[in-house]
Protein backbone atom coordinates (compact mmCIF):
# COMPACT_ATOMS: atom_id res chain seq x y z
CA UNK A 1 -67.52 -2.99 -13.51
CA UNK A 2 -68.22 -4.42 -17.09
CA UNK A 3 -66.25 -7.05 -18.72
CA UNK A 4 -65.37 -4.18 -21.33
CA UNK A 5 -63.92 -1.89 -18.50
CA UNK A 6 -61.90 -4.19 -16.69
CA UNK A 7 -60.19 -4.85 -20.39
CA UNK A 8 -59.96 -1.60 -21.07
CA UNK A 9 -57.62 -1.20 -17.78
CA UNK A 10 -55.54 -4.06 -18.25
CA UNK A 11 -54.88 -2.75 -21.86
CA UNK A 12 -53.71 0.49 -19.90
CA UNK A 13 -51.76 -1.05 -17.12
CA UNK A 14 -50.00 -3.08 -20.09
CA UNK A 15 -49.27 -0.27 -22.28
CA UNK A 16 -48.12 1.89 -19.18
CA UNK A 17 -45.40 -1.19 -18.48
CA UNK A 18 -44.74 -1.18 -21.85
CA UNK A 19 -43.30 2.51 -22.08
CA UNK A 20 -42.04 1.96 -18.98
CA UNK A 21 -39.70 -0.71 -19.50
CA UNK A 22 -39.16 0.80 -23.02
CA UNK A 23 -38.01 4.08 -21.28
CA UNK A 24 -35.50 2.53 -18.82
CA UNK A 25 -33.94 0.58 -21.66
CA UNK A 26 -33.55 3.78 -23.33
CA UNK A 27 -32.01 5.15 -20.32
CA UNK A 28 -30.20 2.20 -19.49
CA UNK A 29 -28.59 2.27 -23.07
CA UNK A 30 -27.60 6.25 -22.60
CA UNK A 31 -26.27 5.45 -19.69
CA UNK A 32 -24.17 2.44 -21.00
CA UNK A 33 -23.49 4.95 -23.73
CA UNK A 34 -22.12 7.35 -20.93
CA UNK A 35 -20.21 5.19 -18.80
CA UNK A 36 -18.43 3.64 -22.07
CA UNK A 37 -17.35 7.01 -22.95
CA UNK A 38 -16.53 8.14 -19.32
CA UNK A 39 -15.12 5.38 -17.79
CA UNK A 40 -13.67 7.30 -15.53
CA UNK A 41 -17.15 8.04 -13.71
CA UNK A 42 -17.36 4.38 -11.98
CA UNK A 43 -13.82 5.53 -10.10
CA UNK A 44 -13.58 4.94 -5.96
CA UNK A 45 -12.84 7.91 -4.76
CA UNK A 46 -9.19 6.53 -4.10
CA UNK A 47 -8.81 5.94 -7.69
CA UNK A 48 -9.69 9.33 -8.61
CA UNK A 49 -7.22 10.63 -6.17
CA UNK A 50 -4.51 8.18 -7.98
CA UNK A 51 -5.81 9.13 -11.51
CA UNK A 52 -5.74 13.02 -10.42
CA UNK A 53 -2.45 13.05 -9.23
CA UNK A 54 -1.37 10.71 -12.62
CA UNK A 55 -2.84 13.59 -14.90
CA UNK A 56 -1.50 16.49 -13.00
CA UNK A 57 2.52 14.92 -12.48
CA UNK A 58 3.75 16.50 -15.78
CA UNK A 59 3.26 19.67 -15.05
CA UNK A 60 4.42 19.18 -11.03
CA UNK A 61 7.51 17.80 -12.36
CA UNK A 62 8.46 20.74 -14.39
CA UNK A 63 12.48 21.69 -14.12
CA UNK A 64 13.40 18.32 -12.51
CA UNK A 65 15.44 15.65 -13.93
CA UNK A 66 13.26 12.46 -13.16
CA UNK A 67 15.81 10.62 -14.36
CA UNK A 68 17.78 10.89 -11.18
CA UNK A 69 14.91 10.27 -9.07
CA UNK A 70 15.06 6.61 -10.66
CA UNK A 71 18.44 6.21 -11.69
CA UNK A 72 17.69 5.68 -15.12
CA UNK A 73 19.77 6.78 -18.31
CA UNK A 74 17.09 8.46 -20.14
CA UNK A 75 13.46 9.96 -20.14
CA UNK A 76 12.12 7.23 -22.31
CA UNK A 77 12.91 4.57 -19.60
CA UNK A 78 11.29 6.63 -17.02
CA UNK A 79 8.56 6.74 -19.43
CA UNK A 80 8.68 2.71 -19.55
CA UNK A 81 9.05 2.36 -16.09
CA UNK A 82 5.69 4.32 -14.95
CA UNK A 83 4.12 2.14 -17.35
CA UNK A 84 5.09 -0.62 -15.92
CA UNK A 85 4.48 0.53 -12.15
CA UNK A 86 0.54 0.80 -13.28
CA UNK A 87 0.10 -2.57 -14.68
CA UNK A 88 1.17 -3.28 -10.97
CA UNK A 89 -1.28 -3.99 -8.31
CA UNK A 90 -1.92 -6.87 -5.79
CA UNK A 91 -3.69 -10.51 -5.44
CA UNK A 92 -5.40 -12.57 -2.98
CA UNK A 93 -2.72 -14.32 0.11
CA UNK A 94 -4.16 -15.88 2.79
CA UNK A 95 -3.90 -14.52 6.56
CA UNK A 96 -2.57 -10.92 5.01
CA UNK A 97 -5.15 -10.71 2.70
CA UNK A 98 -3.23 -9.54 -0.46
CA UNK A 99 0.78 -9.28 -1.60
CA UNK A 100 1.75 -7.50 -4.73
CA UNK A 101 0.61 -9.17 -7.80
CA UNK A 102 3.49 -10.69 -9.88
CA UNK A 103 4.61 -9.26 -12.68
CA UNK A 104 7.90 -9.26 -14.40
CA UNK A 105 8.66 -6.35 -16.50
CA UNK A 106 12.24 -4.47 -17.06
CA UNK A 107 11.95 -2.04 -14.10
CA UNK A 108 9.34 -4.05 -11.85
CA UNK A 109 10.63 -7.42 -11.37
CA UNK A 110 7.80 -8.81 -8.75
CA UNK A 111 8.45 -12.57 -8.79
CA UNK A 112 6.05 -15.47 -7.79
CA UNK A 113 7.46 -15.67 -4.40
CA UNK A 114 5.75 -12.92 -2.95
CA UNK A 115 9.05 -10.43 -3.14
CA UNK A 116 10.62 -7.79 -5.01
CA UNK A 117 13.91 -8.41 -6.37
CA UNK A 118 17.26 -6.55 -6.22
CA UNK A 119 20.04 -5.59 -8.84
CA UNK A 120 21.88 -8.92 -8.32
CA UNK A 121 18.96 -11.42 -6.96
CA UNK A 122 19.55 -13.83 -4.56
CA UNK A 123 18.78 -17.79 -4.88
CA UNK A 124 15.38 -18.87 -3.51
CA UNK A 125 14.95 -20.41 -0.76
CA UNK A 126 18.19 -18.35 0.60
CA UNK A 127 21.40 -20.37 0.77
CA UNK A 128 22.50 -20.79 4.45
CA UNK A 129 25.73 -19.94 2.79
CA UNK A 130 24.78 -16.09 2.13
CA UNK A 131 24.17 -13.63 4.61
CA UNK A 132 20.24 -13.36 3.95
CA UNK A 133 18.88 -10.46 5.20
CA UNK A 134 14.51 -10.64 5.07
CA UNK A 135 13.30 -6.50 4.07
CA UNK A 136 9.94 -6.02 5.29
CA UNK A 137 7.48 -2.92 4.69
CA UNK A 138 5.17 -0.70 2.79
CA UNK A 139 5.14 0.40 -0.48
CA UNK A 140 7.87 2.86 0.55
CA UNK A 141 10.11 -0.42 1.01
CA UNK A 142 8.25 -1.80 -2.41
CA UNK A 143 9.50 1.28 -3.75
CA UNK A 144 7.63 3.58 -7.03
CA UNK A 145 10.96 3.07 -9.22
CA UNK A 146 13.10 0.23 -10.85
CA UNK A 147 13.68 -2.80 -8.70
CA UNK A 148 17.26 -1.46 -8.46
CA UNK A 149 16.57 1.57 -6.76
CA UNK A 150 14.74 0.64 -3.84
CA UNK A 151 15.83 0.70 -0.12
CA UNK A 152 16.29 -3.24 -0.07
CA UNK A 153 18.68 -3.15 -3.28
CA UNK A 154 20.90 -0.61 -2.22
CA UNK A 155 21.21 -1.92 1.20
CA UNK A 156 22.16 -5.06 -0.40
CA UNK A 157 24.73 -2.99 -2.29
CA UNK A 158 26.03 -1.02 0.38
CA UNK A 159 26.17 -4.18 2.95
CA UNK A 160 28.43 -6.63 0.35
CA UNK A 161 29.62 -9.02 2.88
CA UNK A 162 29.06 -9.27 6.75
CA UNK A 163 29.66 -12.21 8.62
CA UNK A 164 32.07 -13.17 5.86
CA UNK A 165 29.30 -13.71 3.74
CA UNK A 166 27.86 -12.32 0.62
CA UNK A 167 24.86 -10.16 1.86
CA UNK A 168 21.57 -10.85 0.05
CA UNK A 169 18.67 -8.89 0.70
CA UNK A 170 14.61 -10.05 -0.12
CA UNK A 171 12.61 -7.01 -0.33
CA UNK A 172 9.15 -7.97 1.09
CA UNK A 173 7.67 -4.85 0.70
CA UNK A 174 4.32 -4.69 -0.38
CA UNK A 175 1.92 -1.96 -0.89
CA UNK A 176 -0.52 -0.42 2.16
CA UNK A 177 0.73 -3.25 4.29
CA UNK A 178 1.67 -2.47 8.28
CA UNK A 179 3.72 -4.02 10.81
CA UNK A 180 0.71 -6.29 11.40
CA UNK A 181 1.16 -8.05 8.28
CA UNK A 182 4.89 -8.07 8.23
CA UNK A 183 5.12 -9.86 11.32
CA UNK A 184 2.64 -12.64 9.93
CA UNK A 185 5.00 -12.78 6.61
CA UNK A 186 7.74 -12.80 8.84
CA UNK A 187 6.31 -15.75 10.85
CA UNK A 188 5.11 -18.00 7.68
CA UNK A 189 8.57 -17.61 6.24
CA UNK A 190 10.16 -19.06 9.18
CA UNK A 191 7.32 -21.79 9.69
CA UNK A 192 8.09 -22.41 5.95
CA UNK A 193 11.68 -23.20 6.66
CA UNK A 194 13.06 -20.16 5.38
CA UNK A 195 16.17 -19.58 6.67
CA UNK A 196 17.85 -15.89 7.21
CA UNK A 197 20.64 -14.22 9.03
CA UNK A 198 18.37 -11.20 9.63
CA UNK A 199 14.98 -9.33 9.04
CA UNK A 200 14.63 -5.15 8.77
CA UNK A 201 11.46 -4.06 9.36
CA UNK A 202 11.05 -0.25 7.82
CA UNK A 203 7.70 1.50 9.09
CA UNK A 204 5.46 4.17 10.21
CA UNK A 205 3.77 5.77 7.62
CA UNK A 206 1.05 3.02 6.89
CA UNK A 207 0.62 2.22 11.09
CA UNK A 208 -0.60 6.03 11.08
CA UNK A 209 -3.09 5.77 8.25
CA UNK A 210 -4.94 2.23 8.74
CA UNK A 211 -5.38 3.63 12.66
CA UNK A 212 -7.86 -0.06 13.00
CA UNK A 213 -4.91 -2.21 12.83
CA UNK A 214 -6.71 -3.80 10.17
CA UNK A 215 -5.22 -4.17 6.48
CA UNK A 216 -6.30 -1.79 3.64
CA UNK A 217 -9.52 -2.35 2.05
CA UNK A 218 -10.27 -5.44 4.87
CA UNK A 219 -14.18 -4.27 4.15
CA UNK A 220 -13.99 -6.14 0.68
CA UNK A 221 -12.67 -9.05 1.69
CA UNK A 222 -15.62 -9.35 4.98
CA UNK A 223 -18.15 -8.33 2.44
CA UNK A 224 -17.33 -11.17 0.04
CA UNK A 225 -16.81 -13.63 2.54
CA UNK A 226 -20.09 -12.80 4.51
CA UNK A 227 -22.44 -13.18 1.31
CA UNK A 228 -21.01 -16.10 -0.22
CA UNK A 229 -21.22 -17.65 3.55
CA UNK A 230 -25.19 -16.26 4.00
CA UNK A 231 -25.63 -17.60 0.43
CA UNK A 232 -24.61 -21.22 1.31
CA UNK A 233 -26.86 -21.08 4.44
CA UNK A 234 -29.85 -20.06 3.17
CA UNK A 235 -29.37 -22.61 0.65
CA UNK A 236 -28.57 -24.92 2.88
CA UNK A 237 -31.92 -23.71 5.01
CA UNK A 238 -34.02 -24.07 2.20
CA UNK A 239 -32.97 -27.54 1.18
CA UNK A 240 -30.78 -26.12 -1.65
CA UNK A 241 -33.75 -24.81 -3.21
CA UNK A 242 -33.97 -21.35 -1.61
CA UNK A 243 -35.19 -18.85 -4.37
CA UNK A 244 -31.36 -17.41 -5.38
CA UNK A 245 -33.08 -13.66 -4.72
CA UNK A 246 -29.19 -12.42 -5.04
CA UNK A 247 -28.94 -12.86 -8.92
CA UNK A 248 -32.32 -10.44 -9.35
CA UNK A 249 -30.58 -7.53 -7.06
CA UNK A 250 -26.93 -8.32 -9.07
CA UNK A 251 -28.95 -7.94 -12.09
CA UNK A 252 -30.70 -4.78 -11.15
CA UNK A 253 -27.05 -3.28 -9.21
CA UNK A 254 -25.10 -4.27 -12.36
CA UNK A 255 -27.44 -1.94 -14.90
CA UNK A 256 -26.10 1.10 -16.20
CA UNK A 257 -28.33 3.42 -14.79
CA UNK A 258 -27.99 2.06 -11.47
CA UNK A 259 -24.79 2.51 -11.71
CA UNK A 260 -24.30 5.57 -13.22
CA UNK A 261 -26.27 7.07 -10.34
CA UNK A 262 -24.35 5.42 -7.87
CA UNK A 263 -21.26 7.20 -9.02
CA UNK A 264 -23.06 10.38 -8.75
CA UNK A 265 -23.50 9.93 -5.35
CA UNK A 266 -20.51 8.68 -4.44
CA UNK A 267 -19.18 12.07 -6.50
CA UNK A 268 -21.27 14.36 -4.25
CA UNK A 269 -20.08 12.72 -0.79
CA UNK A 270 -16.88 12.09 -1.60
CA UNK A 271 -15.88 15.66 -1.77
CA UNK A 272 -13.24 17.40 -3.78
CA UNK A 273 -9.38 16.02 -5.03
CA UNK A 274 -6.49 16.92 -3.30
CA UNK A 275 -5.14 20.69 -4.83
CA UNK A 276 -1.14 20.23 -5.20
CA UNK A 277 0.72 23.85 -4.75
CA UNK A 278 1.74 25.39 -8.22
CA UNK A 279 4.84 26.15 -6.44
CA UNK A 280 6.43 24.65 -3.62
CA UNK A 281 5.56 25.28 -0.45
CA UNK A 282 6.05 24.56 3.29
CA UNK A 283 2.68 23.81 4.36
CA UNK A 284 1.65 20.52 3.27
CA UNK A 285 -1.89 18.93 4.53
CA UNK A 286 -4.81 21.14 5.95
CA UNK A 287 -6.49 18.15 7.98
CA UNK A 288 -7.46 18.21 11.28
CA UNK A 289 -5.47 15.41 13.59
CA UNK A 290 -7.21 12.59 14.35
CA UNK A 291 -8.27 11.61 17.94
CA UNK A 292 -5.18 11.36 20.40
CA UNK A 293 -6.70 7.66 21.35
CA UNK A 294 -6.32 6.61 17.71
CA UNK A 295 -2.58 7.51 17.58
CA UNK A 296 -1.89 6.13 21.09
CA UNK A 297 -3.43 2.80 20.10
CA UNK A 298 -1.41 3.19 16.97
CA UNK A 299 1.80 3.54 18.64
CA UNK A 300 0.94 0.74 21.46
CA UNK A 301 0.51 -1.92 18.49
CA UNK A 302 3.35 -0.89 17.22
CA UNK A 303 5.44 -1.57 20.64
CA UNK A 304 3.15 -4.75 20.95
CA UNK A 305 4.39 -6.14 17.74
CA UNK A 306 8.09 -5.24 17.95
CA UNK A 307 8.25 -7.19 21.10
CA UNK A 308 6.58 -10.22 19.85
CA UNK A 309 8.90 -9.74 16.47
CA UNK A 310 12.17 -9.76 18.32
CA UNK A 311 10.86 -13.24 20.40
CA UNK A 312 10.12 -14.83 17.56
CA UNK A 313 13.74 -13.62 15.89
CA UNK A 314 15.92 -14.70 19.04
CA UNK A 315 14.15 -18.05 19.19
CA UNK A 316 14.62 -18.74 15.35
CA UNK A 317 17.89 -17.22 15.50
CA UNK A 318 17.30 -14.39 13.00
CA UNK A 319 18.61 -10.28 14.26
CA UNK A 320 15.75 -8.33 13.73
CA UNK A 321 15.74 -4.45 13.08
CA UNK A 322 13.39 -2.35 13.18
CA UNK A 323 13.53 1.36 11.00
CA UNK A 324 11.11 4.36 11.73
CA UNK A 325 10.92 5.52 8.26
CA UNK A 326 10.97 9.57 6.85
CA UNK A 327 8.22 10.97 5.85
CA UNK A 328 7.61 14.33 3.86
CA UNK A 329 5.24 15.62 6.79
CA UNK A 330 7.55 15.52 9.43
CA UNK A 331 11.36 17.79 9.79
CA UNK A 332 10.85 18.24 6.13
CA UNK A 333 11.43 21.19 4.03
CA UNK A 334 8.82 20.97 1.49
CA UNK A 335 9.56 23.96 -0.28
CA UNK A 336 12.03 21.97 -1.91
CA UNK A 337 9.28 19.36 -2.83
CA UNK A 338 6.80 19.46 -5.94
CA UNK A 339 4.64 17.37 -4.66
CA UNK A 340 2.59 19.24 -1.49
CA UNK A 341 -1.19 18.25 -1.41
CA UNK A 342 -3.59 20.13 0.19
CA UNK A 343 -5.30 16.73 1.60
CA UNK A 344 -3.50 13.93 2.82
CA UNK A 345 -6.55 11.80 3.78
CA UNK A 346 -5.37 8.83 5.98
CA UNK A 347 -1.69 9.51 5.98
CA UNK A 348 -2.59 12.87 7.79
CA UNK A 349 -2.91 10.58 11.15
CA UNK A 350 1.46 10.23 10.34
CA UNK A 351 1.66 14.19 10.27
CA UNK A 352 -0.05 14.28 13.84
CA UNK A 353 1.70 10.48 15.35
CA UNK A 354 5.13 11.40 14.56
CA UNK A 355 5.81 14.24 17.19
CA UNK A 356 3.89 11.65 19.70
CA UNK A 357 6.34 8.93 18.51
CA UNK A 358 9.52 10.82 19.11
CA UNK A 359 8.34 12.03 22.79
CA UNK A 360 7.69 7.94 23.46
CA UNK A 361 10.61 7.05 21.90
CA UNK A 362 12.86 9.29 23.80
CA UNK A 363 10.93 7.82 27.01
CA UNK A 364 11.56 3.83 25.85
CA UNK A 365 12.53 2.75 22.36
CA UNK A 366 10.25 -0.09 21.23
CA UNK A 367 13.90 -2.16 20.47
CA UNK A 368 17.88 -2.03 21.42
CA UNK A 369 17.29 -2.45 17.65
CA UNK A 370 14.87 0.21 17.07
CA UNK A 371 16.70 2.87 14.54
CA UNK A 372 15.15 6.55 14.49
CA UNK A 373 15.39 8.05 10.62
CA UNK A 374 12.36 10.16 10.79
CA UNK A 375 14.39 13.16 10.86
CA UNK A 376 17.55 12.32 8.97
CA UNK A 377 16.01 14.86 6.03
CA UNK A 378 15.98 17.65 8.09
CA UNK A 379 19.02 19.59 6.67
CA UNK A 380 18.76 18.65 3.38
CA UNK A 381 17.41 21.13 0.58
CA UNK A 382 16.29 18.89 -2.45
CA UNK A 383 13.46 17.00 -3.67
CA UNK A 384 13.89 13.92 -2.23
CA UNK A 385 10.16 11.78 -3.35
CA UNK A 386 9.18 11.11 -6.69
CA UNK A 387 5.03 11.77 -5.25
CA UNK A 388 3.22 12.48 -2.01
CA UNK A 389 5.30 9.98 0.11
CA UNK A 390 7.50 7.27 -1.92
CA UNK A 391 11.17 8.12 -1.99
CA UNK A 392 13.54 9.19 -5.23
CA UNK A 393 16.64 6.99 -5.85
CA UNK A 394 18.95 9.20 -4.22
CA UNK A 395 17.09 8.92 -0.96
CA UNK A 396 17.12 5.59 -0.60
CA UNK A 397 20.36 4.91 -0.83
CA UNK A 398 20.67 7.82 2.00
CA UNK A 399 17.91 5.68 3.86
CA UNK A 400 20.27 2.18 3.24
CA UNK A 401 23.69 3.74 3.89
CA UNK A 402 22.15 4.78 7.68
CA UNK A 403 20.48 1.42 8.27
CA UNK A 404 23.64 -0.29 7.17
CA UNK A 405 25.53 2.15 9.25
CA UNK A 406 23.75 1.07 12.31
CA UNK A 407 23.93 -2.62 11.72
CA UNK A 408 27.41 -2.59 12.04
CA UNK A 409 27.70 0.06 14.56
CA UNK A 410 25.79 -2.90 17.07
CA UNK A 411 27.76 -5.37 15.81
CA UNK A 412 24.34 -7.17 14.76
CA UNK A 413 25.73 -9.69 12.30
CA UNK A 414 28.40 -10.91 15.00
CA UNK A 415 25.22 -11.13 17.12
CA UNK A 416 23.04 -12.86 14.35
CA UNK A 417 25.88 -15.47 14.23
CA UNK A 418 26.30 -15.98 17.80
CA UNK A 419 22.57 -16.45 18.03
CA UNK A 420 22.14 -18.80 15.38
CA UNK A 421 25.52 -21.16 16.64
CA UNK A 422 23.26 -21.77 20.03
CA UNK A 423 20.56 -23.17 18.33
């Protein structure tokens, strides 16, 4: 092969990379283009099933006064306060892995102290001379609403004194958590030198949907973890001057067109968005159950961690109480409900644990503490959630008028002080 031909074919093989590169910055920019426009595209499926629900609730809330649901004086404030709720969202805590981001608005009120406060907020740390009563849970405890219409504040409200005490109540709800991670808040608080007359724990829904045990979204945290860890060893291998290969493939993951046909296949094996009924209906959830195994291990953690609660209480001197929440899948009319999805994804384990629950609780409560409310909605012929699962204002002052009712019916704060005068 002549001089002449071998230049002749790197001029080719140039001019070939060239138009290459040329074309997939073209399509690189279209894409960019797209995905500015679209932003919706780069969506988890989870967010897409938040954003779907956000653009359909209008027109599910048709003929119902949402001010009620809230307990707020007009539709402008309801208005304010979803705004608010989406501006939301949680941040990094060590051994739970995340707590609800703080974030002070008029309705939210999420304070630096990892809690949500009440209509008349207690002083932090609690004063030994209040009754101080420690609300742990989900988001359902959290509540979707203004911080004064949540379970925590109107048990607060309902309670007023016990022990001859002013009652104050520290909602520690925080969203996706599970008994798991309450019992570890639970645990720091005291090791902290918290002190409190009493902790309600208020679950059930979440223990059925995170079936591992492990907290939501645990996948991110082991993914970021493990590379920054293989990072530093190969580093470290390589004398600190290991070739840092990772920036090339975060260069090449982070371009448009990568991306944009990542989201496409996420799109196509992801599968469709939950359908909500046009009108109300008593089916909700078309799911199969999930294995029996998963719920019994579900429901054996659950026992596991009450006991191990209620040791920890007696020997710190704190009553503990523990609430098996309602839920809309279970003794539920739902044709009084405007919210019924064809696809409950995770939570569809609750629809299936629930009738297993009762039959072991009927057997063995977890607790002489352990309070049954699954079914206290059975009778009653109104909308009672403001979405899927999170409860209106009206419920949840049903939901804190029974807890409070079965404080006092055991005489827990008499016990609570007993307890604590041994110590």
């Amino acid at each position: 092969m002549g001089l002449a031909s071998v230049l002749r074919r790197v001029q080719e093989g140039v001019t070939i990379a060239v138009v290459t590169v040329g074309l997939l910055m073209v399509a690189n920019w279209g894409a960019e283009k797209v995905l500015v426009a679209n932003p919706s595209i780069l969506l988890s499926h989870d967010e897409l099933v938040a954003q779907n629900f956000k653009s359909q609730r209008i027109s599910l809330t048709k003929g119902y006064d949402e001010k009620l649901w809230f307990d707020l004086p007009s539709d402008e404030a309801v208005r304010q306060m979803w705004d608010e709720t989406y501006q939301g969202g949680v941040q990094f805590e060590s051994y739970v892995h995340f707590r609800t981001h703080a974030f002070m608005g008029k309705y939210y009120h999420a304070n630096e102290n990892g809690y949500r406060d009440t209509r008349e907020p207690g002083p932090w740390p609690p004063d030994p001379k209040n009754y101080n009563i420690l609300f742990f849970g989900g988001s359902t405890a959290f509540g979707v609403g203004p911080y004064f219409a949540t379970i925590a504040s109107y048990l607060q409200d309902e309670m007023g004194a016990a022990d001859g005490r002013k009652v104050y109540v520290y909602n520690f709800g925080r969203t996706s958590y599970i008994n798991s991670q309450e019992k570890i808040v639970f645990e720091r608080l005291l090791a902290s030198g918290i002190r409190a007359d009493m902790a309600v724990f208020f679950d059930g829904l979440n223990e059925f949907c995170f079936r591992d045990g492990k907290p939501s979204n645990w996948q991110l945290l082991e993914h970021l973890y493990n590379s920054f860890h293989d990072d530093y060893m190969a580093r470290a291998r390589g004398n600190d001057v290991a070739t840092r290969w990772e920036f090339a493939r975060q260069f090449f993951e982070t371009l448009p067109l990568v991306r944009l046909a990542r989201a496409a296949a996420t799109r196509i094996a992801s599968g469709s968005m939950p359908e909500y009924a046009t009108k109300p209906s008593a089916a909700i959830g078309e799911e199969p159950s999930p294995p029996i195994k998963e719920l019994e291990a579900v429901m054996d953690r659950y026992y596991a961690n009450v006991k191990q609660i209620s040791a920890v209480g007696d020997v710190s001197g704190v009553q503990t109480v523990f609430v098996w929440q309602p839920i809309p899948t279970y003794k539920y009319d739902t044709r009084h409900d405007p919210f019924v999805p064809n696809q409950l994804g995770c939570h569809v384990g609750s629809k299936f644990g629930y009738p297993l629950m009762r039959k072991r609780v009927d057997v063995l409560p977890p607790s002489p503490n352990f309070v049954w409310l699954a079914d206290m909605q059975e009778n009653l012929k109104e909308a009672l959630y403001v979405d899927t699962f999170h409860y209106t204002a009206p419920m949840s002052r049903r939901i804190a008028v029974l807890i409070k009712e079965a404080i006092l019916s055991r005489q827990m704060p008499a016990k609570a002080a007993a307890g604590q005068s041994r110590n």
